[in-house]
C-alpha atoms as a PDB file:
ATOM      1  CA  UNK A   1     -10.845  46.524 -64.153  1.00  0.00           C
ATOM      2  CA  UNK A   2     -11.631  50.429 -63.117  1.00  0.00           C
ATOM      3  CA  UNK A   3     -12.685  50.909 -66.435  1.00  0.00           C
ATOM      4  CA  UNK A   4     -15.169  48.603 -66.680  1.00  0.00           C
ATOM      5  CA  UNK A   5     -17.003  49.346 -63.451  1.00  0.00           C
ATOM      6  CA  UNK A   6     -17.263  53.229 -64.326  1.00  0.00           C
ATOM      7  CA  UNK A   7     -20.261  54.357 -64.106  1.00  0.00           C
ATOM      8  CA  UNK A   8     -21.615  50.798 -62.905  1.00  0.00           C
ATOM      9  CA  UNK A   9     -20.864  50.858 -58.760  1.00  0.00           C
ATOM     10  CA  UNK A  10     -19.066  51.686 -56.378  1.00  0.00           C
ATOM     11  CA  UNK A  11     -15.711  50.188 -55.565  1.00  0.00           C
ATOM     12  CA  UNK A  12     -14.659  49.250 -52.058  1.00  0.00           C
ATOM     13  CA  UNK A  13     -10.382  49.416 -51.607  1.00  0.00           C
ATOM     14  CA  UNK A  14      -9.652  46.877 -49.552  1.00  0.00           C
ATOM     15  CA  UNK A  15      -5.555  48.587 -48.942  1.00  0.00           C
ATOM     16  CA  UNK A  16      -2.767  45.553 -47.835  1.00  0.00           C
ATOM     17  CA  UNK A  17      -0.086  47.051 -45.681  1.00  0.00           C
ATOM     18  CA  UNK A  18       2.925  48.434 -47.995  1.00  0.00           C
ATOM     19  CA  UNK A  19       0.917  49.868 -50.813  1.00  0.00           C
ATOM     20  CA  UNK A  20       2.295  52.841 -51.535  1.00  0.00           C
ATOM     21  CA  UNK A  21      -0.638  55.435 -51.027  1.00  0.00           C
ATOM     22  CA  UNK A  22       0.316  58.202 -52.774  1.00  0.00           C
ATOM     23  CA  UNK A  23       0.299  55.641 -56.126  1.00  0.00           C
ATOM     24  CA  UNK A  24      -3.452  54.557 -54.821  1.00  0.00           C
ATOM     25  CA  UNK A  25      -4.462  58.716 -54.531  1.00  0.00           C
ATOM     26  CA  UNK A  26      -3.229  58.942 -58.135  1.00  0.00           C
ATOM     27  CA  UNK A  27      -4.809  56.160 -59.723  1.00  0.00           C
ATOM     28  CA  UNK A  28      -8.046  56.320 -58.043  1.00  0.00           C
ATOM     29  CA  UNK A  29      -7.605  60.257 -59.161  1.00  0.00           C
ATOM     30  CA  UNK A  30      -7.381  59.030 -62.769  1.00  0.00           C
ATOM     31  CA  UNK A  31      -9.755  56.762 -63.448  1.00  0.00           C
ATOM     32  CA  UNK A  32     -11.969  59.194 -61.453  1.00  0.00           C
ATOM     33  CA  UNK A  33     -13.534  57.049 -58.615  1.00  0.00           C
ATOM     34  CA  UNK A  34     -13.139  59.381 -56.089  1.00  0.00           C
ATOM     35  CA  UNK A  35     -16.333  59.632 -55.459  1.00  0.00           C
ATOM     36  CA  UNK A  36     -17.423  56.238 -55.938  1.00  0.00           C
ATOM     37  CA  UNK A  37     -15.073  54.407 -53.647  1.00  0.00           C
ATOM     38  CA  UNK A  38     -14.107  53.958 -50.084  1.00  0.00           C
ATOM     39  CA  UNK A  39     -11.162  52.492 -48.138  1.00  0.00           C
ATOM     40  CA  UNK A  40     -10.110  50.499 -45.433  1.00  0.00           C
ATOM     41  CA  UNK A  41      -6.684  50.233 -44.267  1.00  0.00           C
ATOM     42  CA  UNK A  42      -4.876  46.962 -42.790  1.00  0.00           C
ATOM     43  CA  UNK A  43      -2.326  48.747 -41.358  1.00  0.00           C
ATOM     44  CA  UNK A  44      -4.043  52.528 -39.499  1.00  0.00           C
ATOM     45  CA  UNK A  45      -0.478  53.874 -39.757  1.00  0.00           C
ATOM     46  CA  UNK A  46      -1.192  54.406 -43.604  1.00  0.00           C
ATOM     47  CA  UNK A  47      -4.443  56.851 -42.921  1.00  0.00           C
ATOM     48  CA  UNK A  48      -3.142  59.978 -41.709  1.00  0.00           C
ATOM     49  CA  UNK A  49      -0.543  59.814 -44.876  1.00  0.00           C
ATOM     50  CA  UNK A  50      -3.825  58.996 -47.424  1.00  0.00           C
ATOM     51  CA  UNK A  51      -6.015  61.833 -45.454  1.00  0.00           C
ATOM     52  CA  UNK A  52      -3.555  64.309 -46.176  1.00  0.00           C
ATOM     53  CA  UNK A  53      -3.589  63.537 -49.815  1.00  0.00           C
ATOM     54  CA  UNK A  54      -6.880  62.529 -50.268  1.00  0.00           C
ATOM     55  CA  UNK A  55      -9.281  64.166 -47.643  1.00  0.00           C
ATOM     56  CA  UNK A  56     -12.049  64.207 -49.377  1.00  0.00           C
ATOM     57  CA  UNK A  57     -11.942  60.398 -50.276  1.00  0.00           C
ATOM     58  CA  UNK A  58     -13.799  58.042 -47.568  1.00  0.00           C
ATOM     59  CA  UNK A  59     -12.460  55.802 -45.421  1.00  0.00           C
ATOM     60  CA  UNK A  60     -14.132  52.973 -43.259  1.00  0.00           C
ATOM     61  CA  UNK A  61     -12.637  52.631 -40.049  1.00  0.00           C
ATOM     62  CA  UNK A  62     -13.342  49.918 -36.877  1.00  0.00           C
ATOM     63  CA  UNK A  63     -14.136  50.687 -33.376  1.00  0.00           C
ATOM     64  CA  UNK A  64     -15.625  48.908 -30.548  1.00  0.00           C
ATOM     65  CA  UNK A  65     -16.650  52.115 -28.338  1.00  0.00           C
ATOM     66  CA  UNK A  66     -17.129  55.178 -28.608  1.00  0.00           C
ATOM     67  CA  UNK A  67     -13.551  55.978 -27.318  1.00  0.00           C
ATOM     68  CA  UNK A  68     -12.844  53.964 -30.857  1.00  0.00           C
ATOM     69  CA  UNK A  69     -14.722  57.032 -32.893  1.00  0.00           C
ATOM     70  CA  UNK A  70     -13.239  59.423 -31.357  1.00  0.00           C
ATOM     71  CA  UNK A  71      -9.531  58.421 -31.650  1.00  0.00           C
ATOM     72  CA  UNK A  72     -10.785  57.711 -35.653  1.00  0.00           C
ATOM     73  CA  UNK A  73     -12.931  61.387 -35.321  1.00  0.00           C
ATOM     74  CA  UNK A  74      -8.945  63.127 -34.376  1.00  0.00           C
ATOM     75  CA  UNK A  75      -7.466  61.569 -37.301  1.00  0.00           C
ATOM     76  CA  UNK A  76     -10.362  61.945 -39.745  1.00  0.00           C
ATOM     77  CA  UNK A  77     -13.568  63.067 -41.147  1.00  0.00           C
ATOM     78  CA  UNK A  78     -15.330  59.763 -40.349  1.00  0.00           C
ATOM     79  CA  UNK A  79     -18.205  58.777 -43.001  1.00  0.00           C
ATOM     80  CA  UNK A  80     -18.238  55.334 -41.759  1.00  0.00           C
ATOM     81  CA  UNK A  81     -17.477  53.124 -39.433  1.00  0.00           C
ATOM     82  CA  UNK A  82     -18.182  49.975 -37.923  1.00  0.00           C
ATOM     83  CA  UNK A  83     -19.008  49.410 -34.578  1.00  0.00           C
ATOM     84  CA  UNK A  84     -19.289  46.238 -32.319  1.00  0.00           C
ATOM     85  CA  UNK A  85     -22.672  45.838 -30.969  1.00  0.00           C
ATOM     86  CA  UNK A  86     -21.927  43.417 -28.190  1.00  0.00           C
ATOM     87  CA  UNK A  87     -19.656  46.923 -26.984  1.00  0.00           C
ATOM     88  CA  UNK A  88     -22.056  49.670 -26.972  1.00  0.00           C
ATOM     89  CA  UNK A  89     -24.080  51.135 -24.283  1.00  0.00           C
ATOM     90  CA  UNK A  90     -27.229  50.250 -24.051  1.00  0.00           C
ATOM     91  CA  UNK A  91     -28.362  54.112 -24.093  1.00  0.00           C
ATOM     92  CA  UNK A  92     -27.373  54.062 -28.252  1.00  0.00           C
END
């Protein structure tokens, strides 16, 4: 499936808990979509693993206040995240 979508978009990783994330580094490594993908974790407990072997791959992470991006900000490089409106302060 990789294969055909090389060169063609962007592929979103959508990780289940007990994938084994060193195998995920090494096949998105190979079929060289590490720049063309992003991932989101079911289970957060898996991201400081994957950011150790893969920091420069992105990772989407959720957070309903700013408290939320910074927790994410002491774990990772955050290059995107999604916030919950109804949570912020009005002065964003």
């Amino acid at each position: 499936m990789l294969d055909s979508l090389k060169g063609k978009a962007n592929v979103f990783f959508d990780v289940k808990k007990g994938t084994p994330v060193a195998d995920l580094v090494k096949l998105v490594r190979a079929k060289g979509f590490e720049k063309n993908s992003f991932f989101w974790f079911a289970d957060a407990k898996m991201i400081p693993k994957f950011v150790k072997l893969a920091p420069e791959m992105k990772i989407k992470v959720n957070a309903s206040d700013i408290e939320g991006i910074k927790k994410w900000q002491a774990v990772c490089r955050l290059r995107m995240w999604r916030l919950n409106r109804k949570t912020l302060p009005r002065s964003l």
